[in-house]
PDB file of N, CA and C in Angstrom:
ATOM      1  N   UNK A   1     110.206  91.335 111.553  1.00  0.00           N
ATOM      2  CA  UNK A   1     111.149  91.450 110.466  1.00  0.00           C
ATOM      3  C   UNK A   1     110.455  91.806 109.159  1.00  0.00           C
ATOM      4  N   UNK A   2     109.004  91.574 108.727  1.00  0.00           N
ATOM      5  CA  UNK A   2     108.376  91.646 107.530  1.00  0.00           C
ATOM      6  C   UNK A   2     108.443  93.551 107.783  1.00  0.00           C
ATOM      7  N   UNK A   3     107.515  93.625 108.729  1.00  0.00           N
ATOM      8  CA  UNK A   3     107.743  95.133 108.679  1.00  0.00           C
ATOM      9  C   UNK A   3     108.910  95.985 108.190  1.00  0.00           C
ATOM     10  N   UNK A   4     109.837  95.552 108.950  1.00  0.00           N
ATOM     11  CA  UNK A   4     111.054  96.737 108.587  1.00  0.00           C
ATOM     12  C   UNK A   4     111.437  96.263 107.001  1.00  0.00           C
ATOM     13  N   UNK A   5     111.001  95.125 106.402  1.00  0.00           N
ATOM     14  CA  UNK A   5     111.294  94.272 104.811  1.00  0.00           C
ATOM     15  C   UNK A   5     110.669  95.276 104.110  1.00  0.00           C
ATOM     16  N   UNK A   6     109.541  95.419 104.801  1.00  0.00           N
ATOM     17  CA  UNK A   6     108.446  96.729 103.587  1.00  0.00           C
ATOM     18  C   UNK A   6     108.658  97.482 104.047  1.00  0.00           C
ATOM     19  N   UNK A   7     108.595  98.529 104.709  1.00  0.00           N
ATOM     20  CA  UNK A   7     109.198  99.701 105.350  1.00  0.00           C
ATOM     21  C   UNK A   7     110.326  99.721 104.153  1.00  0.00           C
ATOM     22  N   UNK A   8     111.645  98.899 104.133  1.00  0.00           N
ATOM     23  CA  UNK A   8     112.803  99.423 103.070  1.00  0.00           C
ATOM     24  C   UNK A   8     112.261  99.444 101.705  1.00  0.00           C
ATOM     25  N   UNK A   9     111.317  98.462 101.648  1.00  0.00           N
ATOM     26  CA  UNK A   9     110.629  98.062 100.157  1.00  0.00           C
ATOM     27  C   UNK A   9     110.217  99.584  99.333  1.00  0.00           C
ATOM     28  N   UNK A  10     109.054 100.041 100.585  1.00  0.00           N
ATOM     29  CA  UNK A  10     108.366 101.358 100.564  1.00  0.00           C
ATOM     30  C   UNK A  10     109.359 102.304 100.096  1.00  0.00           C
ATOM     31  N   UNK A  11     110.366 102.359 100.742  1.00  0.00           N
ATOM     32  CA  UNK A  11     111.426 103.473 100.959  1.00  0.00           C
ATOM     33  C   UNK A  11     112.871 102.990  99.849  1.00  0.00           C
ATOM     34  N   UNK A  12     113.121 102.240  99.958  1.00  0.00           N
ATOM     35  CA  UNK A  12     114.371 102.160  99.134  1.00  0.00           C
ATOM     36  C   UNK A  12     114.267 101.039  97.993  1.00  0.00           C
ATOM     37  N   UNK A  13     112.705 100.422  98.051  1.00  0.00           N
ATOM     38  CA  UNK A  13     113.051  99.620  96.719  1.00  0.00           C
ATOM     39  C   UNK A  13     112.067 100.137  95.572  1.00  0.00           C
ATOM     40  N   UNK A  14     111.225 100.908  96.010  1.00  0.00           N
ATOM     41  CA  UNK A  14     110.558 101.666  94.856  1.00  0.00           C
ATOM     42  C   UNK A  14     108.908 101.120  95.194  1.00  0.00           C
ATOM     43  N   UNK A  15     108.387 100.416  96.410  1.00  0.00           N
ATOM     44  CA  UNK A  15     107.345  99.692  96.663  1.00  0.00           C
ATOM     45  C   UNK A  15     106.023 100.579  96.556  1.00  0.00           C
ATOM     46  N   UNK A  16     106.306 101.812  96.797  1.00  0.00           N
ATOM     47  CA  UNK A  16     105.397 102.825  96.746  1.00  0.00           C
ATOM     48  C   UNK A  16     104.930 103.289  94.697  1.00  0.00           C
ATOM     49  N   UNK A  17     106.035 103.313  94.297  1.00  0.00           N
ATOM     50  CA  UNK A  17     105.868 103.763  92.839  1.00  0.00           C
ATOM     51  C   UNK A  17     105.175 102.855  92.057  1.00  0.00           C
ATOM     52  N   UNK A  18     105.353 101.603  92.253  1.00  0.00           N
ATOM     53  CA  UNK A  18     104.904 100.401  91.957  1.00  0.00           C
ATOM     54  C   UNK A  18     103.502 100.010  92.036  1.00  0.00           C
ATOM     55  N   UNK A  19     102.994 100.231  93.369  1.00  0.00           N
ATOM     56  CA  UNK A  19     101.821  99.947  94.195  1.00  0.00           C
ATOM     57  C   UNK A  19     100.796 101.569  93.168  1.00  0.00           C
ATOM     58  N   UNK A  20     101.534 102.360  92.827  1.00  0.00           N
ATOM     59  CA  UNK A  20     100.610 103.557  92.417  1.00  0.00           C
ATOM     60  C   UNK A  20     100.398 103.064  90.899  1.00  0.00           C
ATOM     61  N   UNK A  21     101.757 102.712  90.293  1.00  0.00           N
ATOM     62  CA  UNK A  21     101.410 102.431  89.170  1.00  0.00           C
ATOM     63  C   UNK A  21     100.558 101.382  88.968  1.00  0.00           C
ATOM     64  N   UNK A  22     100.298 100.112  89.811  1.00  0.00           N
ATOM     65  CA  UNK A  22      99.506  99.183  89.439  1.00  0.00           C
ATOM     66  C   UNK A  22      97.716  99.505  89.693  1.00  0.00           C
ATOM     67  N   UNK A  23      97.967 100.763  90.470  1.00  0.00           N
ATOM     68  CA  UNK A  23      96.543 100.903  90.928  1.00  0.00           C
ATOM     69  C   UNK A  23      96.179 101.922  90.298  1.00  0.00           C
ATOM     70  N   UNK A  24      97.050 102.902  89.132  1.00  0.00           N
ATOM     71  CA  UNK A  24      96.557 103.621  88.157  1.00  0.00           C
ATOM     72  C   UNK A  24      95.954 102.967  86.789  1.00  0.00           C
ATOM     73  N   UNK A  25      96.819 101.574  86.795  1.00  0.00           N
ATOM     74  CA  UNK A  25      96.756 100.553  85.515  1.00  0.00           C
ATOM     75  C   UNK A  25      95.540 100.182  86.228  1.00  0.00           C
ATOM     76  N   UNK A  26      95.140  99.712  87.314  1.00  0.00           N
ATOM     77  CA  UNK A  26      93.821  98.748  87.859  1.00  0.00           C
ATOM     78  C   UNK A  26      92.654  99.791  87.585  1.00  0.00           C
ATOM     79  N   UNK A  27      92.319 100.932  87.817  1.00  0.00           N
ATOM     80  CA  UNK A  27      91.760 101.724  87.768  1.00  0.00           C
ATOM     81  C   UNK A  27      91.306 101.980  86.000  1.00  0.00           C
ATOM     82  N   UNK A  28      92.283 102.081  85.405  1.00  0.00           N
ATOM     83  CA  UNK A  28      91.938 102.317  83.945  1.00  0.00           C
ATOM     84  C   UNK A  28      91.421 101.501  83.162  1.00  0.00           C
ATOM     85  N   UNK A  29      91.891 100.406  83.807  1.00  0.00           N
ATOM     86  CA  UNK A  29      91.343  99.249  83.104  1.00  0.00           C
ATOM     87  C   UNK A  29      90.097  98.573  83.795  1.00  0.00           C
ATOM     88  N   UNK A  30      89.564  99.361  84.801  1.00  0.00           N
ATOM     89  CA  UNK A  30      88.223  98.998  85.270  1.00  0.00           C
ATOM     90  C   UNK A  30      86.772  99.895  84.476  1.00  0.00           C
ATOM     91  N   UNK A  31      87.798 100.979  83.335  1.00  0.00           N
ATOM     92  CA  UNK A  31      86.797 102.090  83.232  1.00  0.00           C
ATOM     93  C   UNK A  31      85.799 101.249  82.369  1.00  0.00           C
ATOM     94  N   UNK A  32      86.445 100.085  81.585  1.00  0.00           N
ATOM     95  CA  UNK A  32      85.340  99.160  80.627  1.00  0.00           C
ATOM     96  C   UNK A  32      84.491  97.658  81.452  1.00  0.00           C
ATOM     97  N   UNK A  33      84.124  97.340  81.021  1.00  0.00           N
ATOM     98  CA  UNK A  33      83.227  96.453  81.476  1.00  0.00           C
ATOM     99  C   UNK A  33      84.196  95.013  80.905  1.00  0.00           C
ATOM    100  N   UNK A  34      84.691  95.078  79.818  1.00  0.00           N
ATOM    101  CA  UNK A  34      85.714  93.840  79.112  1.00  0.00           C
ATOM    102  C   UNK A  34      86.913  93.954  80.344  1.00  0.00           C
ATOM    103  N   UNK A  35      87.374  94.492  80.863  1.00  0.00           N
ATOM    104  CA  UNK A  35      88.559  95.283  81.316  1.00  0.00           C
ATOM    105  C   UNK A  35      88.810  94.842  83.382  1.00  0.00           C
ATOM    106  N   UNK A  36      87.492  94.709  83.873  1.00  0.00           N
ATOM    107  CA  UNK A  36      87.132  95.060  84.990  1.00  0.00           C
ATOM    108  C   UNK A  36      88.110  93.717  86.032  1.00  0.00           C
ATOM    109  N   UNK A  37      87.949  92.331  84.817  1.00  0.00           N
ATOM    110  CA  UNK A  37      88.653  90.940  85.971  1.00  0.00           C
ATOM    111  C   UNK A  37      90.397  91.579  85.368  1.00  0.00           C
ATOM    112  N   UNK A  38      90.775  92.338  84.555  1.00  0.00           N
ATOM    113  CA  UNK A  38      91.737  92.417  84.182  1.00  0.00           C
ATOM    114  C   UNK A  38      92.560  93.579  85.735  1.00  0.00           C
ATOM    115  N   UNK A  39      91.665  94.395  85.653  1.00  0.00           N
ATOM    116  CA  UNK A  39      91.921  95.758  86.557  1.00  0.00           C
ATOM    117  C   UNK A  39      91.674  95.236  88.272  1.00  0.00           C
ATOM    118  N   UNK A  40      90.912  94.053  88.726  1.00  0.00           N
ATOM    119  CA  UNK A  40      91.212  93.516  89.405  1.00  0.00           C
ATOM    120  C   UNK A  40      92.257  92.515  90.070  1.00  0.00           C
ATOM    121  N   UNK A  41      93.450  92.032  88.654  1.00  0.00           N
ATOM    122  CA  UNK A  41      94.560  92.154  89.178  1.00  0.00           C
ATOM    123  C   UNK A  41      95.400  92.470  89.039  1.00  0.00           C
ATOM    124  N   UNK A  42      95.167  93.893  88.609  1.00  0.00           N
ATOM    125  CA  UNK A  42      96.687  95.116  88.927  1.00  0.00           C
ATOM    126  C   UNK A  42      96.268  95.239  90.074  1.00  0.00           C
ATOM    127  N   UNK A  43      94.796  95.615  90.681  1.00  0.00           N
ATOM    128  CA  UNK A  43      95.254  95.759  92.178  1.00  0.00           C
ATOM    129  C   UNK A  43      95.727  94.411  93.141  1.00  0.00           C
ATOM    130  N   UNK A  44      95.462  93.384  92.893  1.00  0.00           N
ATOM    131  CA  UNK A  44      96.251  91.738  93.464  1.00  0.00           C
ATOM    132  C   UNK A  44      97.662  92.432  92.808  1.00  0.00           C
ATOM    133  N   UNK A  45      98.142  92.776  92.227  1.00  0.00           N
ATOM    134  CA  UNK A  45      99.967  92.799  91.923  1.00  0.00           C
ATOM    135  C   UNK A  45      99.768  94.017  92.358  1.00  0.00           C
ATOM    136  N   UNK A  46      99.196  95.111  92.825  1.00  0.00           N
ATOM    137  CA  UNK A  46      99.504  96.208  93.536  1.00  0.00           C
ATOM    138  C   UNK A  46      99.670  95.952  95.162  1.00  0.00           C
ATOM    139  N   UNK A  47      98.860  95.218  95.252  1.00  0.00           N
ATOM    140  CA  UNK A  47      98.914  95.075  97.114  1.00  0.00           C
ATOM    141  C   UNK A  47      99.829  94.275  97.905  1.00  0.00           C
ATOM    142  N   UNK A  48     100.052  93.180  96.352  1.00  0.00           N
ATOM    143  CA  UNK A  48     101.583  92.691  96.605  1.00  0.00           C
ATOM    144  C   UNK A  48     103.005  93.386  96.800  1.00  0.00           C
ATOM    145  N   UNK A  49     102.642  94.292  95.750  1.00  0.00           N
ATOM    146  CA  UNK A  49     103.918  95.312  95.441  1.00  0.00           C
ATOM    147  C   UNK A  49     103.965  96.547  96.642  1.00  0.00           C
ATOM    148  N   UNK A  50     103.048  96.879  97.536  1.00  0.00           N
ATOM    149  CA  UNK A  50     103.171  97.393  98.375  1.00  0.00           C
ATOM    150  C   UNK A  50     103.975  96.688  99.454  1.00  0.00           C
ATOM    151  N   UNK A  51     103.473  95.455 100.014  1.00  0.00           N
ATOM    152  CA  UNK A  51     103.889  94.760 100.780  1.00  0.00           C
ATOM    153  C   UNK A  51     104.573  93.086 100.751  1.00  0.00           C
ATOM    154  N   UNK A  52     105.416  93.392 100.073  1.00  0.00           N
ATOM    155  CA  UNK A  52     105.575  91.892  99.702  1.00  0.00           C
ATOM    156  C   UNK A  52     106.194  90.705 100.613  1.00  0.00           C
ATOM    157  N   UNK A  53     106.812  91.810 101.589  1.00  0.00           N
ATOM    158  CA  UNK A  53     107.543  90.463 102.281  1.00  0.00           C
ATOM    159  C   UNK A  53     106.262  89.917 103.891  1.00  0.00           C
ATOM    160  N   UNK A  54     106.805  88.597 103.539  1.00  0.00           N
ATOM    161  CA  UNK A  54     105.471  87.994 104.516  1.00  0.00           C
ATOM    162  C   UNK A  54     103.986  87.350 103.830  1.00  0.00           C
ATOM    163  N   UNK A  55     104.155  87.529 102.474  1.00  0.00           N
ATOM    164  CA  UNK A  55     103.214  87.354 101.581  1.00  0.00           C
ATOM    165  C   UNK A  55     103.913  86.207 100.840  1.00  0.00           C
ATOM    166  N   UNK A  56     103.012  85.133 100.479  1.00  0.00           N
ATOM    167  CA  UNK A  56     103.267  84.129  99.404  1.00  0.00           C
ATOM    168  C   UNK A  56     102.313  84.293  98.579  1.00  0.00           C
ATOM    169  N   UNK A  57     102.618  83.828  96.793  1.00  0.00           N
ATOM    170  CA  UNK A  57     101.876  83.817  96.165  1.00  0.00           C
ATOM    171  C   UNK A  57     101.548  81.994  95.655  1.00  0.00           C
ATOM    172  N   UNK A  58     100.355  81.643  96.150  1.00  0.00           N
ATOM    173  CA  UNK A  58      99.963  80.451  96.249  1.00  0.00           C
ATOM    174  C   UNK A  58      98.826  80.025  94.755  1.00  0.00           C
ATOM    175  N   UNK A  59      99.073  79.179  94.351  1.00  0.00           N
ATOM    176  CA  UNK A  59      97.799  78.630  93.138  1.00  0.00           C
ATOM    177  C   UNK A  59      96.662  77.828  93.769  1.00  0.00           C
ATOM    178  N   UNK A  60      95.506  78.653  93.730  1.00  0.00           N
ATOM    179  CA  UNK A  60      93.813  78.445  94.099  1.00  0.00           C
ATOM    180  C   UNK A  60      93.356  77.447  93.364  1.00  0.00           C
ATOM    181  N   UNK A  61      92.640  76.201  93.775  1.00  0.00           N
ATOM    182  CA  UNK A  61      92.209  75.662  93.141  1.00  0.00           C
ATOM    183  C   UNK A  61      90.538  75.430  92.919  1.00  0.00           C
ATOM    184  N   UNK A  62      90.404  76.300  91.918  1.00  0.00           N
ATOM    185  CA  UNK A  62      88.931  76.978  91.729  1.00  0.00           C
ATOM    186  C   UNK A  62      88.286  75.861  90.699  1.00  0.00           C
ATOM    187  N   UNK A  63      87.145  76.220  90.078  1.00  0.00           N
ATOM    188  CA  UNK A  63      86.148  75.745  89.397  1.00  0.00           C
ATOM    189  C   UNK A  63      85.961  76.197  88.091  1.00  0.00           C
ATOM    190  N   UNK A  64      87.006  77.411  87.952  1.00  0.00           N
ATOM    191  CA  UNK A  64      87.416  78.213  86.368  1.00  0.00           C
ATOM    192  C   UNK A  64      88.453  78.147  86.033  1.00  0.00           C
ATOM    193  N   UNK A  65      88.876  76.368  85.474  1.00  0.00           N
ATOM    194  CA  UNK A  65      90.148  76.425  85.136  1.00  0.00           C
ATOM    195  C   UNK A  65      90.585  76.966  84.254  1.00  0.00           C
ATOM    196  N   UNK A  66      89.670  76.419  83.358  1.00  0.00           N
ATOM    197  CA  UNK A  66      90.347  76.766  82.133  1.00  0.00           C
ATOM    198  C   UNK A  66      89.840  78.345  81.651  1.00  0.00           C
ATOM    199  N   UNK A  67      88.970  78.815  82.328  1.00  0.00           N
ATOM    200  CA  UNK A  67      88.718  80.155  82.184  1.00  0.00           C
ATOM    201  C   UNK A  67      89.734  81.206  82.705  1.00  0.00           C
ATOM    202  N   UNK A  68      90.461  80.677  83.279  1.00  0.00           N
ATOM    203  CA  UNK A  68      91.642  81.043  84.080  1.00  0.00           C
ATOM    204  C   UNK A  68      92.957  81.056  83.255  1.00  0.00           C
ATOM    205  N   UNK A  69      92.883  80.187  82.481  1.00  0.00           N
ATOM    206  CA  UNK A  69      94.050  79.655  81.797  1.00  0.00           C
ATOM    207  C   UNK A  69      93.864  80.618  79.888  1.00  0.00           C
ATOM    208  N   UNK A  70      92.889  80.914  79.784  1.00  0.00           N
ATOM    209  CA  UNK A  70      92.206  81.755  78.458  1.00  0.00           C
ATOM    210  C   UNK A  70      92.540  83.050  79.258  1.00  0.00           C
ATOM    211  N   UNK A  71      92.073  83.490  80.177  1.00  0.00           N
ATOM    212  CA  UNK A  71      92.759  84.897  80.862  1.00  0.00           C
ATOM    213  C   UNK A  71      93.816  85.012  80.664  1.00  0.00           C
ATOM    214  N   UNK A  72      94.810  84.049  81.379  1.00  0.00           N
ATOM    215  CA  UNK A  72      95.990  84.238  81.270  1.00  0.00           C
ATOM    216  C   UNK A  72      96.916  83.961  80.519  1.00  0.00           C
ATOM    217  N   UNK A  73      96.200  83.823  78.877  1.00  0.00           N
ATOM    218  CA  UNK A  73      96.780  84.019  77.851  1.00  0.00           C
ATOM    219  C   UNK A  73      96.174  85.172  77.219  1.00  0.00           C
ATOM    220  N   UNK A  74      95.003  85.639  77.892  1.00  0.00           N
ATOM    221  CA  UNK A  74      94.996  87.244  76.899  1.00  0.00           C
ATOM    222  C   UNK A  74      96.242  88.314  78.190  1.00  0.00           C
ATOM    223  N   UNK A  75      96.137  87.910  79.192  1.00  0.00           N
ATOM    224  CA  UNK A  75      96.524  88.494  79.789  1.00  0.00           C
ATOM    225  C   UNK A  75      98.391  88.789  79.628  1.00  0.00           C
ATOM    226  N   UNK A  76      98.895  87.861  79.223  1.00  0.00           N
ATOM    227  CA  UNK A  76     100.180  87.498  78.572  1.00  0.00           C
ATOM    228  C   UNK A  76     100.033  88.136  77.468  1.00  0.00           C
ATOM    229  N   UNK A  77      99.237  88.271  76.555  1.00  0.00           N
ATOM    230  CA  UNK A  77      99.389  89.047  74.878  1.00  0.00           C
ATOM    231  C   UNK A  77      98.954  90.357  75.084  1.00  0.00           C
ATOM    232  N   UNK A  78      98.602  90.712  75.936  1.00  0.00           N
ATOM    233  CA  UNK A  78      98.131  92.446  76.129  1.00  0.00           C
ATOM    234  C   UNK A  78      98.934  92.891  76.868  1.00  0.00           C
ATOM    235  N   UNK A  79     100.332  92.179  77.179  1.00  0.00           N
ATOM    236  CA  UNK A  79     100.982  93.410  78.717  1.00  0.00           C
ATOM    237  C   UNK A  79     101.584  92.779  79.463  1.00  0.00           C
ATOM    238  N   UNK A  80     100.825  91.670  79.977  1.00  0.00           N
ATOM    239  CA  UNK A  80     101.465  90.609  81.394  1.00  0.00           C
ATOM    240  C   UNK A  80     103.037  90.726  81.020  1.00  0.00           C
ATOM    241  N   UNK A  81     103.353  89.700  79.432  1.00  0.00           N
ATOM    242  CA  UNK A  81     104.878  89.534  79.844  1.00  0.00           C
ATOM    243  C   UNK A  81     105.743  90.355  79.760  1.00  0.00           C
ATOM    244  N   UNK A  82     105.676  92.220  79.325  1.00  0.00           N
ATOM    245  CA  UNK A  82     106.441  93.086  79.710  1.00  0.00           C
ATOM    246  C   UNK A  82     106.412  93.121  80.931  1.00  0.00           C
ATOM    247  N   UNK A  83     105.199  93.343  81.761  1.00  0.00           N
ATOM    248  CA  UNK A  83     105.764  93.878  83.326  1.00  0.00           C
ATOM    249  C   UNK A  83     106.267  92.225  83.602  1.00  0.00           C
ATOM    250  N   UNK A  84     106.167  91.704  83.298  1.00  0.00           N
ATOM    251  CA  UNK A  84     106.552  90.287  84.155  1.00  0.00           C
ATOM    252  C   UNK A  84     108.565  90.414  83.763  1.00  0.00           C
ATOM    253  N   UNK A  85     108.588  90.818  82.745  1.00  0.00           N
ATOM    254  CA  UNK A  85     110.147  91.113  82.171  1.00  0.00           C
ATOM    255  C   UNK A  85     110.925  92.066  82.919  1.00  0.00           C
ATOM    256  N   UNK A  86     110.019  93.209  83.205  1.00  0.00           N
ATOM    257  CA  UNK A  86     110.267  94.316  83.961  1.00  0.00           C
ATOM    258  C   UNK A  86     110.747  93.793  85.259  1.00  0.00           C
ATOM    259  N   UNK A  87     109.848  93.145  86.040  1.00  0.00           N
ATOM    260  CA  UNK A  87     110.224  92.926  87.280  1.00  0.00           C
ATOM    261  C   UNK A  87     112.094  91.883  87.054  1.00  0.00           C
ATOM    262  N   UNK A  88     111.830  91.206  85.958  1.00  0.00           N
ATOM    263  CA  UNK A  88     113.072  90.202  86.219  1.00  0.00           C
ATOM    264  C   UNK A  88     113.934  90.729  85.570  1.00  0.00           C
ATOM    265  N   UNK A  89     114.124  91.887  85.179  1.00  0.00           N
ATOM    266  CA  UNK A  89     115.240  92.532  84.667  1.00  0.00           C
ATOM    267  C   UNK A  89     115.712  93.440  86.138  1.00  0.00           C
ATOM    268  N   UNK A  90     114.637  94.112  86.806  1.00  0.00           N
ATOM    269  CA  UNK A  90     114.867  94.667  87.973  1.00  0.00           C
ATOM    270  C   UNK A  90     115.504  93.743  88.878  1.00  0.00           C
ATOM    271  N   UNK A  91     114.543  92.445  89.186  1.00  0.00           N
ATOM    272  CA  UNK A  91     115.398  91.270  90.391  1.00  0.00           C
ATOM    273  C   UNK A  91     116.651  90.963  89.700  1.00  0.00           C
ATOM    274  N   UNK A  92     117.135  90.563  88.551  1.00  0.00           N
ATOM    275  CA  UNK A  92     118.802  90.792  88.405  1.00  0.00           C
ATOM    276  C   UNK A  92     119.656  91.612  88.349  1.00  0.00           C
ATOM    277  N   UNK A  93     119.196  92.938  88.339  1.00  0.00           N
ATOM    278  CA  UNK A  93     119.817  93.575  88.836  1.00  0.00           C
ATOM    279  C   UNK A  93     120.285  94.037  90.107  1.00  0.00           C
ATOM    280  N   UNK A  94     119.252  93.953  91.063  1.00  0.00           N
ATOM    281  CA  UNK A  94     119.478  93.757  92.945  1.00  0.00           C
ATOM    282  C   UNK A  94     119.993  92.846  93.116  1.00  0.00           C
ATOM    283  N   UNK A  95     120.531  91.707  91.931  1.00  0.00           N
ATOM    284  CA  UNK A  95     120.687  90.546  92.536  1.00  0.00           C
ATOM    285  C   UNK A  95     122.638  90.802  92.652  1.00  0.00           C
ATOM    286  N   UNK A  96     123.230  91.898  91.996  1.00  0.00           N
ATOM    287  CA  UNK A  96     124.199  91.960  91.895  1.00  0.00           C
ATOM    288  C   UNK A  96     124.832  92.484  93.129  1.00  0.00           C
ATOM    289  N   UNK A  97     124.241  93.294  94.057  1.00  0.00           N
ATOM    290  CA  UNK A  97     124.848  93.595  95.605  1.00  0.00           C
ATOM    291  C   UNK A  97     124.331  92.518  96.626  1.00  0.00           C
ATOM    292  N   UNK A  98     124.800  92.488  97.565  1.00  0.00           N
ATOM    293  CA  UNK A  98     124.268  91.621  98.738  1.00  0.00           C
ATOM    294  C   UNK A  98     123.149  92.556  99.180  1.00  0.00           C
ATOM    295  N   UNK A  99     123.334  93.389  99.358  1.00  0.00           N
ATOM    296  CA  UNK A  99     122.099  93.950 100.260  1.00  0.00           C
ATOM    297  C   UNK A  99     120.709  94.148  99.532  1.00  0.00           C
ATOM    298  N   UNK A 100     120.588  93.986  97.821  1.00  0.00           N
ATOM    299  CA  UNK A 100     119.674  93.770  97.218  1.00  0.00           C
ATOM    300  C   UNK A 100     119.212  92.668  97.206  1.00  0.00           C
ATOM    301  N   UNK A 101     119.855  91.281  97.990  1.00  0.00           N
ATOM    302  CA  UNK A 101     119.216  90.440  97.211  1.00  0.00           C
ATOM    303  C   UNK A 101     117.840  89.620  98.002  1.00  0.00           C
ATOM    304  N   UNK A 102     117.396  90.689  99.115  1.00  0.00           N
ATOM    305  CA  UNK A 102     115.918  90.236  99.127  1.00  0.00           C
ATOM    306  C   UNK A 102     115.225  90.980  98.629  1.00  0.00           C
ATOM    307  N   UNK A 103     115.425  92.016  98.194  1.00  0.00           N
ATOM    308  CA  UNK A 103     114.315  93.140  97.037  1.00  0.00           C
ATOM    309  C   UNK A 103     114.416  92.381  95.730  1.00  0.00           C
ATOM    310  N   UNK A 104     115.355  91.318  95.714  1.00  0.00           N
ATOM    311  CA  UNK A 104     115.467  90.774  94.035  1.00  0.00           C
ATOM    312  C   UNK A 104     114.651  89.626  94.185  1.00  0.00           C
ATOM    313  N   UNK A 105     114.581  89.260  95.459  1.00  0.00           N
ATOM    314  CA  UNK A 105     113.694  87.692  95.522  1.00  0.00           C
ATOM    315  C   UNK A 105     111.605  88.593  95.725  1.00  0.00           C
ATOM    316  N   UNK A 106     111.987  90.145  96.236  1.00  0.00           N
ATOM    317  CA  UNK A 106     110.588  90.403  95.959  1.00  0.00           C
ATOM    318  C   UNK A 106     110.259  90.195  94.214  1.00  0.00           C
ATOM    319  N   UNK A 107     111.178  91.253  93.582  1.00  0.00           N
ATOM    320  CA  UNK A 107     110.904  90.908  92.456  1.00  0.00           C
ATOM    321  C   UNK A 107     110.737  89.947  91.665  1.00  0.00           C
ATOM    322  N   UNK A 108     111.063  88.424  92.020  1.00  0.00           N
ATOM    323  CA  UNK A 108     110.936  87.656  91.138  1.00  0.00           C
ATOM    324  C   UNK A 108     109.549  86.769  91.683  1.00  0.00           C
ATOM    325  N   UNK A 109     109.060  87.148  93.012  1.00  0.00           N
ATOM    326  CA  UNK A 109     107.567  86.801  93.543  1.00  0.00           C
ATOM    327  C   UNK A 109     106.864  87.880  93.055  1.00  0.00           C
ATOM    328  N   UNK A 110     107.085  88.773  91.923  1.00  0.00           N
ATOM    329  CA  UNK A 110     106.001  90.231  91.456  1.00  0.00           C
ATOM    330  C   UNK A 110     106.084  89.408  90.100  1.00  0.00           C
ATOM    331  N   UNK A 111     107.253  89.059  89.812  1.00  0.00           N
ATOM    332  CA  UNK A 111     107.424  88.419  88.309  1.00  0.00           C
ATOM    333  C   UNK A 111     106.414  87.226  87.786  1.00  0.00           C
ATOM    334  N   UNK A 112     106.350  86.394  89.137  1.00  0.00           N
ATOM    335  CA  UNK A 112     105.728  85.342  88.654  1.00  0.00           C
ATOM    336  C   UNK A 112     104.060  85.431  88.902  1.00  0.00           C
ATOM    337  N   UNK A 113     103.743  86.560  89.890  1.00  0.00           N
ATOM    338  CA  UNK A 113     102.433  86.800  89.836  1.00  0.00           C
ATOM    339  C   UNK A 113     102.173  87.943  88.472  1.00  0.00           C
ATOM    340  N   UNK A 114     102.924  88.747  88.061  1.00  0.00           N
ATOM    341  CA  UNK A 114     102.539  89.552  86.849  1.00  0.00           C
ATOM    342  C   UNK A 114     102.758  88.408  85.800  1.00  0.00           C
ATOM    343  N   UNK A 115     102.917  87.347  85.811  1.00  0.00           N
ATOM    344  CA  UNK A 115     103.386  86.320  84.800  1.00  0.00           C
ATOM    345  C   UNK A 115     101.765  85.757  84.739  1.00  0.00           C
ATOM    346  N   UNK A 116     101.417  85.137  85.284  1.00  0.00           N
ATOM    347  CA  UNK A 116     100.147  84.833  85.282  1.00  0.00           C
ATOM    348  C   UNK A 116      99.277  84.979  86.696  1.00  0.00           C
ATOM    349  N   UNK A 117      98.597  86.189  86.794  1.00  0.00           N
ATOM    350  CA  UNK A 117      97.556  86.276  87.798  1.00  0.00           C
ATOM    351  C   UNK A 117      96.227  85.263  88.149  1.00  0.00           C
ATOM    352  N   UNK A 118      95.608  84.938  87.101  1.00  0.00           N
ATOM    353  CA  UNK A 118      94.587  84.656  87.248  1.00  0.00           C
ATOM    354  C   UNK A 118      94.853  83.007  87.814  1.00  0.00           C
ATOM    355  N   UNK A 119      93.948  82.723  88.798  1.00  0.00           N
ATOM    356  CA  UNK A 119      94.179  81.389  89.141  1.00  0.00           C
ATOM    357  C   UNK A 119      94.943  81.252  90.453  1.00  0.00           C
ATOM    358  N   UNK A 120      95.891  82.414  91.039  1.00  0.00           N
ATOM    359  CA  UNK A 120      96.838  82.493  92.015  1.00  0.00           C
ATOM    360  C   UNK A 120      96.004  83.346  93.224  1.00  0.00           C
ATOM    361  N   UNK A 121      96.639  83.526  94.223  1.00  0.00           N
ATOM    362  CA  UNK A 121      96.251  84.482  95.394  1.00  0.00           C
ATOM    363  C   UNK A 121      97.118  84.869  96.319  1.00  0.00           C
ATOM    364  N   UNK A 122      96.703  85.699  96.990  1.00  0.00           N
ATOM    365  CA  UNK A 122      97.969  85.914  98.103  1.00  0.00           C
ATOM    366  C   UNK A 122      97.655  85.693  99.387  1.00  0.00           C
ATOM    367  N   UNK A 123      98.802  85.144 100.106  1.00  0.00           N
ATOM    368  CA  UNK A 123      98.420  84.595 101.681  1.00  0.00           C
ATOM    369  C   UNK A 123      99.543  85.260 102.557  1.00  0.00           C
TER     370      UNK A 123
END
């Protein structure tokens, strides 16, 4: 069932446009050396956004908390909470047909990982 979930994702929810744009943003933002843990997760919200269903986004419990938590407040003031807006303006809107409303529950698992990356992972 995950398959044919991304398969429609790919094809009718925009999973492909998404997955390019995050890996054009990951890419650009790897060209600096300041830039590089940033551009490492557009591609974590790109590989999500390719494939999201069958994927959870889980909180890691690492040894850089609070280095994690300073990320993900520059990461919030440079960008995070537009695309994080983006996605939840998109999931309410799928949320208005029935047949959108597991592309709206992808979006609001893209929302909360573009909300704060750092510190999270995917399983």
């Amino acid at each position: 069932m995950n398959i044919i979930g991304n398969l429609l994702w790919i094809i009718f929810g925009g999973g492909i446009f998404l997955f390019f744009g995050y890996v054009i943003g990951g890419i650009a933002l790897c060209l600096t050396i300041v830039g590089i843990p940033f551009g490492f997760q557009c591609f974590k919200i790109g590989i999500l956004a390719l494939s999201p269903f069958g994927q959870k986004v889980v909180t890691t419990e690492s040894n850089s908390g609070c280095l994690a938590v300073i990320m993900n407040v520059i990461w919030l003031l440079t960008g995070g909470l537009c695309v994080a807006v983006t996605h939840l303006v998109f999931g309410l809107l799928m949320f208005v047909t029935i047949i959108g409303i597991p592309f709206a529950t992808q979006h609001m698992k893209l929302a909360s990982l573009a909300l704060t990356p750092f510190g999270k992972d995917l399983r």
